[in-house]
Protein backbone atom coordinates (compact mmCIF):
# COMPACT_ATOMS: atom_id res chain seq x y z
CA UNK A 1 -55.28 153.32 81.83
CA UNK A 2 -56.77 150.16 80.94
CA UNK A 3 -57.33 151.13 77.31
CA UNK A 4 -53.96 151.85 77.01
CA UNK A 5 -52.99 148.46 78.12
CA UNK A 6 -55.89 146.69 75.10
CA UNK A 7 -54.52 148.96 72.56
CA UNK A 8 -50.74 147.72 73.68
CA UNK A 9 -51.63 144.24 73.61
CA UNK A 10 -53.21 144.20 70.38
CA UNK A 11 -50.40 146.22 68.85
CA UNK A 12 -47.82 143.44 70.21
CA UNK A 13 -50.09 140.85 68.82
CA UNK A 14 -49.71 142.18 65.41
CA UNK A 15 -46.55 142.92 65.63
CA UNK A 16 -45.69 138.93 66.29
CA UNK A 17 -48.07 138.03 63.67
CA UNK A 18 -46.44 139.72 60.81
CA UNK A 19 -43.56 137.63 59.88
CA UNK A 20 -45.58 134.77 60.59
CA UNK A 21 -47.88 135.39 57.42
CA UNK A 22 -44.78 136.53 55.47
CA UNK A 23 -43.52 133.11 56.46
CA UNK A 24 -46.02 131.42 54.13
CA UNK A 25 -46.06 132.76 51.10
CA UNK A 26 -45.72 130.26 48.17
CA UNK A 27 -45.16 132.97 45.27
CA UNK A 28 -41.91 130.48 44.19
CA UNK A 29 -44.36 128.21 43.19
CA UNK A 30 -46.69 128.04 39.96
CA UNK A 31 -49.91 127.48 41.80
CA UNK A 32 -52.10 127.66 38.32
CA UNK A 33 -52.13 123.69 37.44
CA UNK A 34 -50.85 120.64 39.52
CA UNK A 35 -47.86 118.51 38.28
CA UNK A 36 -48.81 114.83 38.69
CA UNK A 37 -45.17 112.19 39.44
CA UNK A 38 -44.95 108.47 40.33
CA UNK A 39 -41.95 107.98 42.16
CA UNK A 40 -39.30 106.60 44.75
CA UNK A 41 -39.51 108.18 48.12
CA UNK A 42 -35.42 108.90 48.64
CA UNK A 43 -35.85 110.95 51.87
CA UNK A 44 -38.41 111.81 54.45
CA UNK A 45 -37.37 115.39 56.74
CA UNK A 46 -40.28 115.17 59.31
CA UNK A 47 -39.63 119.13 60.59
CA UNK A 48 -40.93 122.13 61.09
CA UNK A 49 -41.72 124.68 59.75
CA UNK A 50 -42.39 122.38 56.60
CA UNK A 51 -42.08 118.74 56.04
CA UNK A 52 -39.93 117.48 53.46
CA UNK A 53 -39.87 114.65 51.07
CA UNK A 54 -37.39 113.34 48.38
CA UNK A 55 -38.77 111.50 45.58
CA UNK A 56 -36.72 110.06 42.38
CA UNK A 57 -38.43 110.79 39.49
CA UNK A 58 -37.89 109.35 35.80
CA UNK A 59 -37.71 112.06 33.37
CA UNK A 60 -38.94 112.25 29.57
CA UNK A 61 -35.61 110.32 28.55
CA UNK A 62 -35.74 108.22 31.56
CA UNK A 63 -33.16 109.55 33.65
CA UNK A 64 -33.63 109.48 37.05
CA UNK A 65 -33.73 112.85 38.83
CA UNK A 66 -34.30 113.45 42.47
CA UNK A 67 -37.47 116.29 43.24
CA UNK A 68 -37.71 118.14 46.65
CA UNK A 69 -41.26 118.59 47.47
CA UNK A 70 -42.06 120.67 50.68
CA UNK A 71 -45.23 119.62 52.73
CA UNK A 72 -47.39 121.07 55.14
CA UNK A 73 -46.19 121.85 58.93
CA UNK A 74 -45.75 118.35 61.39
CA UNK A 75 -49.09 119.60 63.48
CA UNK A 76 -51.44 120.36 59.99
CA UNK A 77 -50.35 116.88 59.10
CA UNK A 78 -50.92 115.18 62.17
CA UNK A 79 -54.04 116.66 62.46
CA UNK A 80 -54.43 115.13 58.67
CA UNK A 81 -53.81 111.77 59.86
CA UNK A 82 -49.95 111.50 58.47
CA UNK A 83 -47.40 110.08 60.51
CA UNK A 84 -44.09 110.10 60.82
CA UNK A 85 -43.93 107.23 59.80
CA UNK A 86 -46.31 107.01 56.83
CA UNK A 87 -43.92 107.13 54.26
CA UNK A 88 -41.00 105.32 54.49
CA UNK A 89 -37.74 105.13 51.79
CA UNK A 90 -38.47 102.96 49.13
CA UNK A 91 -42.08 103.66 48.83
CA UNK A 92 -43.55 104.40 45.62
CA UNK A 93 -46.22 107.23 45.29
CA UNK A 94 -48.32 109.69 43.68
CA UNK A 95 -48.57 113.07 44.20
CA UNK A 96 -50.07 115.81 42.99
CA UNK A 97 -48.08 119.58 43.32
CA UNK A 98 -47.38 122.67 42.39
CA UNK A 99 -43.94 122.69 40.81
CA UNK A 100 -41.54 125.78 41.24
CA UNK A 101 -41.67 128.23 38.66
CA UNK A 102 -37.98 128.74 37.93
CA UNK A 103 -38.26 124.82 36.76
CA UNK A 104 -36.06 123.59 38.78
CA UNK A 105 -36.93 120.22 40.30
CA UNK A 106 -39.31 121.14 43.33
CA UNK A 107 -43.12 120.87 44.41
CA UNK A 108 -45.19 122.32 46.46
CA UNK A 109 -47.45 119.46 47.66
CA UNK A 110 -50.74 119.17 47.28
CA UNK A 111 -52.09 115.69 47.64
CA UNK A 112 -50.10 112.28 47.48
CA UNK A 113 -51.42 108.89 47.35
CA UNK A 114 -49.81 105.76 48.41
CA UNK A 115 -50.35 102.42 46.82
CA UNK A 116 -53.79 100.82 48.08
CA UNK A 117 -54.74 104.07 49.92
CA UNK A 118 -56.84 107.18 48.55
CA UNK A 119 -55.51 110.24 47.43
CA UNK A 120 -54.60 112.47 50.78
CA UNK A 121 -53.81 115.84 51.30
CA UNK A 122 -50.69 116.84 52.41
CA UNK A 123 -50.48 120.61 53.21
């Protein structure tokens, strides 16, 4: 009888870890070279399941555009040494991402660095 109960428990336990790796796939995004941007941070969504930042962008004709870049989860940042307050509107950074493949203007972040700090990772 206790067998029974191991081989219930470990079926449950898979069963509650499936959507959580189908959660994170990144297939929308062209993971085979990083996108480098300066920019103007527009908007900062400290949530989970993913942060998210805003960041204005100047384009090849220098128009501004607006890119959504999704970050790493609030505890994988934390546990990076980000804050919620870290990044605040009006900053200007760096970063470093993966940028959708449909080429529409969005990144999967990678690493960002803010003026007078080193390059960080933010995933």
């Amino acid at each position: 009888m206790q067998f029974k109960s191991y081989i219930l428990a470990a079926v449950a336990t898979l069963a509650l870890a499936v959507p959580a790796w189908a959660h994170h796939s990144h297939a929308n995004y062209d993971s085979s070279e990083f996108v480098f941007m300066d920019g103007t941070v527009t908007e900062v969504h400290w949530m989970n399941p993913h942060v998210w930042l805003y960041l204005e962008v100047a384009d090849e004709a220098g128009e501004q555009d607006v890119w959504a870049l999704e970050g790493g989860s609030i505890g994988a940042l934390t546990r990076g040494g980000w804050r919620r307050d870290s990044m605040e509107i009006g900053d200007t950074i760096s970063v470093r991402c993966y940028a959708l493949r449909d080429g529409s203007d969005g990144c999967l972040l990678g690493y960002i660095t803010i003026p007078g700090q080193e390059e960080k990772e933010f995933d």
